[in-house]
Protein backbone atom coordinates (compact mmCIF):
# COMPACT_ATOMS: atom_id res chain seq x y z
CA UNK A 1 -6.60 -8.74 -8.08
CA UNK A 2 -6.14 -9.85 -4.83
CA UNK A 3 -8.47 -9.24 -1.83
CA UNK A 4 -8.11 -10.06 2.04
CA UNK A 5 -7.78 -8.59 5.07
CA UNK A 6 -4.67 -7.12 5.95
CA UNK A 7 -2.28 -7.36 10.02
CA UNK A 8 -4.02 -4.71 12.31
CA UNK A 9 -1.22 -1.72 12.78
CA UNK A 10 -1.16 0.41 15.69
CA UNK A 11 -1.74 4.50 15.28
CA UNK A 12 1.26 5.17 17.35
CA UNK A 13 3.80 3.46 15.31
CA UNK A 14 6.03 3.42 11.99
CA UNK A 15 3.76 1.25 9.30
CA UNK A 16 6.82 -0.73 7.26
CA UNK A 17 6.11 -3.68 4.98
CA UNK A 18 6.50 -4.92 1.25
CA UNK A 19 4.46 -5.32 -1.76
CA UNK A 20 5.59 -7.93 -4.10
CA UNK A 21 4.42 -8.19 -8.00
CA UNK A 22 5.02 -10.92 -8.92
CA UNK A 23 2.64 -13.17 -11.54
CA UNK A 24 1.78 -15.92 -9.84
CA UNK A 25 1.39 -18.10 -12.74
CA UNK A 26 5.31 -17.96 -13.73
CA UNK A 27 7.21 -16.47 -11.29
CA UNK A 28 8.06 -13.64 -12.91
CA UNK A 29 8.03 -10.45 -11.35
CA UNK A 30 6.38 -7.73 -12.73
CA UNK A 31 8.62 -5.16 -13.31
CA UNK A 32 12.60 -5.13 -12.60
CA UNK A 33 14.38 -2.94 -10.47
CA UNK A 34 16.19 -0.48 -13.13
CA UNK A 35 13.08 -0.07 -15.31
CA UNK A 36 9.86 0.42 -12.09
CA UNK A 37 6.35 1.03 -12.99
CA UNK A 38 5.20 4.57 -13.57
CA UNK A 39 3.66 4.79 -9.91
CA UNK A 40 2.48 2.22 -7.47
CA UNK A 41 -0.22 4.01 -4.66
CA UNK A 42 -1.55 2.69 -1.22
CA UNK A 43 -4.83 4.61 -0.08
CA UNK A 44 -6.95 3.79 2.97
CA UNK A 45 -10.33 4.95 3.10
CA UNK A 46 -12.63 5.14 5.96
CA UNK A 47 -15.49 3.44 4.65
CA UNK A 48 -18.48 5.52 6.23
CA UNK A 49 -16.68 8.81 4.63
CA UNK A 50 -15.22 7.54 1.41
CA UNK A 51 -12.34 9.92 2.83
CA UNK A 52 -8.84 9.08 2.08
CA UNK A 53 -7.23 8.48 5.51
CA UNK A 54 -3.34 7.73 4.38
CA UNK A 55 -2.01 8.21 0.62
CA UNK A 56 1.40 6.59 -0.01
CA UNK A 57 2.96 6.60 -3.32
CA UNK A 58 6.20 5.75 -5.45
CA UNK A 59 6.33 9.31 -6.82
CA UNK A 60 6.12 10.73 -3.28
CA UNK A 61 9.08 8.85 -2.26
CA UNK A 62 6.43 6.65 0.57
CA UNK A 63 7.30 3.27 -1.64
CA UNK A 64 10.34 2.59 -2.46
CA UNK A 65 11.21 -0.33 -5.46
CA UNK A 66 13.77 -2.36 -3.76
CA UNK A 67 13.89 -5.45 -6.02
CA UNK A 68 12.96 -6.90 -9.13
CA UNK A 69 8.78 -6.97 -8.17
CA UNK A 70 9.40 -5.76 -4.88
CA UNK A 71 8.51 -2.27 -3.09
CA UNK A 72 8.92 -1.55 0.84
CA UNK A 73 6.67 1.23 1.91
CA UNK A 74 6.77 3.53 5.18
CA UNK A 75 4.48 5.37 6.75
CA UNK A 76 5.80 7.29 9.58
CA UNK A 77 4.62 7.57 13.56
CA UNK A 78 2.92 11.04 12.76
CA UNK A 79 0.84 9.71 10.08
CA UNK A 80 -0.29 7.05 11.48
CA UNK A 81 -1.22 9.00 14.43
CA UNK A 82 -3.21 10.85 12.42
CA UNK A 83 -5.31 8.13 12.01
CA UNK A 84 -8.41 7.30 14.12
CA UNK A 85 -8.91 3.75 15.53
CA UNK A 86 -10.97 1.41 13.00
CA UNK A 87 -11.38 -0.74 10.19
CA UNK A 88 -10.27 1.07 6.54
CA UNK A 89 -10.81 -0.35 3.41
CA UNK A 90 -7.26 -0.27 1.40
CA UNK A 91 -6.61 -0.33 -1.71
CA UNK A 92 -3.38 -0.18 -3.89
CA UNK A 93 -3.15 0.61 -7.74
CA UNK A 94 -0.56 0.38 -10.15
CA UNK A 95 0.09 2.03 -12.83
CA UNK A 96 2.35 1.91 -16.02
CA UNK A 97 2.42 2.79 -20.15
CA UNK A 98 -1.13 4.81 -19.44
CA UNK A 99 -2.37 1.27 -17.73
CA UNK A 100 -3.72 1.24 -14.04
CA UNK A 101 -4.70 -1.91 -12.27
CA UNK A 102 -5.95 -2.28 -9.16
CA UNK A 103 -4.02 -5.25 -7.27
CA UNK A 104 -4.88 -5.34 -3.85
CA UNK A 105 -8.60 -4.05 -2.10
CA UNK A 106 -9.03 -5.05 0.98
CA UNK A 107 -9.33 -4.15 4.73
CA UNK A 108 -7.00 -2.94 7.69
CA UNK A 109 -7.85 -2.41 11.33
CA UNK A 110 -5.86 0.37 13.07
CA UNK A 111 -5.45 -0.18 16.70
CA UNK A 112 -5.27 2.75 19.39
CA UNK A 113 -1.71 2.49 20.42
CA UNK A 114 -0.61 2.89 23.53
């Protein structure tokens, strides 16, 4: 699993980045294109509330697989707006034949946008 802190965002904007899966031992990504993972989520969580504060997901159509290992995600201007200015923890999961790993927890500050 990997932990960190992730780049600030802004509330006011479009969120875009990648995940890659990729084991870092071989090279190898984790799952190819054709054949993706069951579901992949990103959650943050305000970490006073335990409330989820953004839920993006494969199966929602928020991540998209766009390589072998590799997954963009979007979260759009009026979600993110949504979103108060803070630190959240986040946290994505992934899950495939009944298995769920967690791969990332971590934090994310969200910056009041102009």
């Amino acid at each position: 699993m990997m932990t960190g802190t992730l780049e600030p965002v802004s509330n006011k904007e479009t969120w875009t980045d990648l995940l890659e899966f990729i084991n870092d031992e071989t090279g190898e990504a984790w799952f190819e294109e054709a054949n993706p993972p069951d579901e992949i989520t990103l959650k943050l969580r305000d970490p006073q509330s335990k409330s989820t504060v953004l839920s993006l997901s494969l199966t929602g159509g928020d991540l998209t697989v766009t390589g072998d290992g590799i997954v963009s995600f979007v979260a759009t201007a009026d979600a993110m707006g949504g979103i108060n200015p803070k630190t959240y923890e986040v946290g994505v999961l992934y899950e495939d034949n009944d298995t769920v790993s967690q791969v990332l927890l971590g934090t994310i500050s969200v910056l009041d946008g102009l």
